[in-house]
Protein backbone atom coordinates (compact mmCIF):
# COMPACT_ATOMS: atom_id res chain seq x y z
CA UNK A 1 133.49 102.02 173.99
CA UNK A 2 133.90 100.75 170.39
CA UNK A 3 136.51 98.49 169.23
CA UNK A 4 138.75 99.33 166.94
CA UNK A 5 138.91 95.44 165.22
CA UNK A 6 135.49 96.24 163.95
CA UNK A 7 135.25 99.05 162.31
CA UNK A 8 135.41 99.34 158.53
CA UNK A 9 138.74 100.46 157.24
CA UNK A 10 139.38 102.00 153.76
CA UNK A 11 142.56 101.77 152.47
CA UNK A 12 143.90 104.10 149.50
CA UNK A 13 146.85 102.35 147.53
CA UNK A 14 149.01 105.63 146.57
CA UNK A 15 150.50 103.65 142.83
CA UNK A 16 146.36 102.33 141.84
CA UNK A 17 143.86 105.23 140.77
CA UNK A 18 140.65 105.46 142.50
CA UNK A 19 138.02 103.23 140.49
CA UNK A 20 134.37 104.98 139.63
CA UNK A 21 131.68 103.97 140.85
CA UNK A 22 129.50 103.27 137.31
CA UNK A 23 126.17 105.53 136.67
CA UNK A 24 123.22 103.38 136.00
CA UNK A 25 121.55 106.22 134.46
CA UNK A 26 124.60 106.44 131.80
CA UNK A 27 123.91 102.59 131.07
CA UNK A 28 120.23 103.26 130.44
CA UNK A 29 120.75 106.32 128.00
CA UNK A 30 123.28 104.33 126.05
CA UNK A 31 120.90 101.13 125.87
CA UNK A 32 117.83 103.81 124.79
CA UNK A 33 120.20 105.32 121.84
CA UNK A 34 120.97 101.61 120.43
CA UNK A 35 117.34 100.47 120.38
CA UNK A 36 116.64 104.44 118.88
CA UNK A 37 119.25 103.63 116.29
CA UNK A 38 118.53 100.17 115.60
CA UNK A 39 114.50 101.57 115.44
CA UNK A 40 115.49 103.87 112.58
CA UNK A 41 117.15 101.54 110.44
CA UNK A 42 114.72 99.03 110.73
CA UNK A 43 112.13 101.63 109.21
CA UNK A 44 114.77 103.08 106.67
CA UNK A 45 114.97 99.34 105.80
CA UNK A 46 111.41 98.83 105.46
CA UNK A 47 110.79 101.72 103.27
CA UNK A 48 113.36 100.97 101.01
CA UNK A 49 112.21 97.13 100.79
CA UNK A 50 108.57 98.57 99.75
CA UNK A 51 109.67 101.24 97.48
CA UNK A 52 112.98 99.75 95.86
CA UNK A 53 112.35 96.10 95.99
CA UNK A 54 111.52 94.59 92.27
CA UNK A 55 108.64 92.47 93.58
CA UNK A 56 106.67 95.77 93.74
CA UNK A 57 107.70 97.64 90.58
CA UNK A 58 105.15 96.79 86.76
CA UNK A 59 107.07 94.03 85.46
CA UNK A 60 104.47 92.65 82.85
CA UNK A 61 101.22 94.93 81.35
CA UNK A 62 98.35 92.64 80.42
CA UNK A 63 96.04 94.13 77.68
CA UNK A 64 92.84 92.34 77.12
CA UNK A 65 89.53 92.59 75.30
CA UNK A 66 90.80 93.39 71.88
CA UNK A 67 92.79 91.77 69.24
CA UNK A 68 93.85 94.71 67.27
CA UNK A 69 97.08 94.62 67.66
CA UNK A 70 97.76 98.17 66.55
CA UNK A 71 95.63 99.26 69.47
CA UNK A 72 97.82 96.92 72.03
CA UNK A 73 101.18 98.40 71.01
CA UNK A 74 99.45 101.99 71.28
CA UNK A 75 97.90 101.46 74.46
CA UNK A 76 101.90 99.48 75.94
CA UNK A 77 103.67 102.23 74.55
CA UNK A 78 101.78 104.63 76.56
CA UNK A 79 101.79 102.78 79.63
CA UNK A 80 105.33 102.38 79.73
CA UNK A 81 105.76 106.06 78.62
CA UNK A 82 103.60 106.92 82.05
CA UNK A 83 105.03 104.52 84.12
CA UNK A 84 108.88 105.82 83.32
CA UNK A 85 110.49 107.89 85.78
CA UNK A 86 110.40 109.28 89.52
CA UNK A 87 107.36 110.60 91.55
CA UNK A 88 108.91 113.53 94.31
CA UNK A 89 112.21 112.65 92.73
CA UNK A 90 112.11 109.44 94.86
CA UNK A 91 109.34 106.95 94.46
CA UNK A 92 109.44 105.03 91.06
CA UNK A 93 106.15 105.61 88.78
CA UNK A 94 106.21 102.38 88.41
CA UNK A 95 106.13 100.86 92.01
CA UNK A 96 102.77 99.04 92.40
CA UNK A 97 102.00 99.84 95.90
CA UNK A 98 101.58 103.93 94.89
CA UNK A 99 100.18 103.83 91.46
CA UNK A 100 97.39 106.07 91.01
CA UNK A 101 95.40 104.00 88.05
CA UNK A 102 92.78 106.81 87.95
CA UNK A 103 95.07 109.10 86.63
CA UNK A 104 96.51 106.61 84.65
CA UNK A 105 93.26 106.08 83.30
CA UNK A 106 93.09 109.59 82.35
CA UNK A 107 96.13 110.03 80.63
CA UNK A 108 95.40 106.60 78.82
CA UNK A 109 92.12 108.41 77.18
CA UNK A 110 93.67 111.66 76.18
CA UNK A 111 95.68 110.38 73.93
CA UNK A 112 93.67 107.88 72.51
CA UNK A 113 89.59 107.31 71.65
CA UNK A 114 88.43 104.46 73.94
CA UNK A 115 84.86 102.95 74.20
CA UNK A 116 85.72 101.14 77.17
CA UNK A 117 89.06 101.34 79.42
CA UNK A 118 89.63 99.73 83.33
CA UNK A 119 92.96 99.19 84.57
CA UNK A 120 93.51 96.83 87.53
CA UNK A 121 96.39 96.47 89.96
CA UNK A 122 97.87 92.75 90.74
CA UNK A 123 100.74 92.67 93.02
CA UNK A 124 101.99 89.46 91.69
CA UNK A 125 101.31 89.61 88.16
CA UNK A 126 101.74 93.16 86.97
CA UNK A 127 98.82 95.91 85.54
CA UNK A 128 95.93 94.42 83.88
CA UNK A 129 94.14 96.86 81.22
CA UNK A 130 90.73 95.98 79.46
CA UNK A 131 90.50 98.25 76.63
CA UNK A 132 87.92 98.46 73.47
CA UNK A 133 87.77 101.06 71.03
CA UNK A 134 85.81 103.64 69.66
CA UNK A 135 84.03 102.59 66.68
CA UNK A 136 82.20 105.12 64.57
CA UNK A 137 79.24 104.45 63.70
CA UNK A 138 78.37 107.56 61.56
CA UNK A 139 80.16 109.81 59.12
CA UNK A 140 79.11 113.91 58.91
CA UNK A 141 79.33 116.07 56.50
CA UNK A 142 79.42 119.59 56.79
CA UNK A 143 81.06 122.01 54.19
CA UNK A 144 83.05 119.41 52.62
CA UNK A 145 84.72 118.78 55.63
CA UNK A 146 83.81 114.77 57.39
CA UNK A 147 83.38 113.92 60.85
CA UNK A 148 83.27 110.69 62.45
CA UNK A 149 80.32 110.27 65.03
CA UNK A 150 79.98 107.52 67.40
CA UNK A 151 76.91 105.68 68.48
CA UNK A 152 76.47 108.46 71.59
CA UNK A 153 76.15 111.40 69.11
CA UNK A 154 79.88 112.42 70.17
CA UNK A 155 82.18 113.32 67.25
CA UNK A 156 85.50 111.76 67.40
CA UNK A 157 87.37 113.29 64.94
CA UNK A 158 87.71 114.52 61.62
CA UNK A 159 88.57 112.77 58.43
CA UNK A 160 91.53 113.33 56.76
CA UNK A 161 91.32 113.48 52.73
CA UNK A 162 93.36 110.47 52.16
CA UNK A 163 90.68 108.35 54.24
């Protein structure tokens, strides 16, 4: 025989509605989307810091091995020409971190005559550029026309007749 005394009652109040019981596996997704969100602004943060961020962009160009000054302006005009605008529409040119001085380099000595060019990266300091030029060391003449000719057997150019 059981006793009535001890057994577990449940009472319903008719004016209260029922609580829920809460789903742990509702908690969990919810706590997995915040750290998901808070994850992907983090890294939309950090790759905006490294691409945006002026500590990374050319602020100063550093041209040494010369003192023509002609050849200085040339060489900064040039430099700032190729370091103006967007890569993929989103990187700057002139961010530090994804500057390609190779092709730099290359765009540097077709549109000028260089003996010697190198161009260095310095996170802190800006672009560093050791430049000499050309010299000629000969001057040809064929059909009345001059050449100048430097000390590889290379022709640089032609003279013009006011030279």
């Amino acid at each position: 025989m059981k006793r009535k005394f001890l057994k577990i009652k449940k009472y319903n109040n008719p004016f209260l509605p029922r609580q829920k019981t809460k789903d742990p596996k509702k908690k969990r997704k919810l706590k997995n989307l915040f750290i998901g969100i808070l994850v992907i602004i983090i890294f939309v943060g950090l790759v905006y810091f490294f691409i945006y961020f002026n500590f990374f962009l050319v602020g100063k160009i550093y041209i040494s091995a010369t003192q023509d000054a002609e050849l200085i302006n040339k060489l900064r005009i040039i430099t700032h020409r190729e370091l103006d605008g967007r890569k993929f529409l989103i990187i700057p040119k002139n961010n530090i971190l994804f500057l390609n001085t190779a092709e730099l380099e290359e765009r540097i000595r077709q549109q000028m005559i260089l003996d010697e060019l190198q161009i260095k990266k310095n996170v802190f300091n800006g672009l560093e550029i050791y430049a000499k030029r050309k010299v000629p060391v000969l001057l040809w003449n064929e059909n009345k026309e001059y050449y100048y000719v430097d000390k590889n057997g290379v022709v640089m150019g032609a003279v013009g007749t006011n030279e």
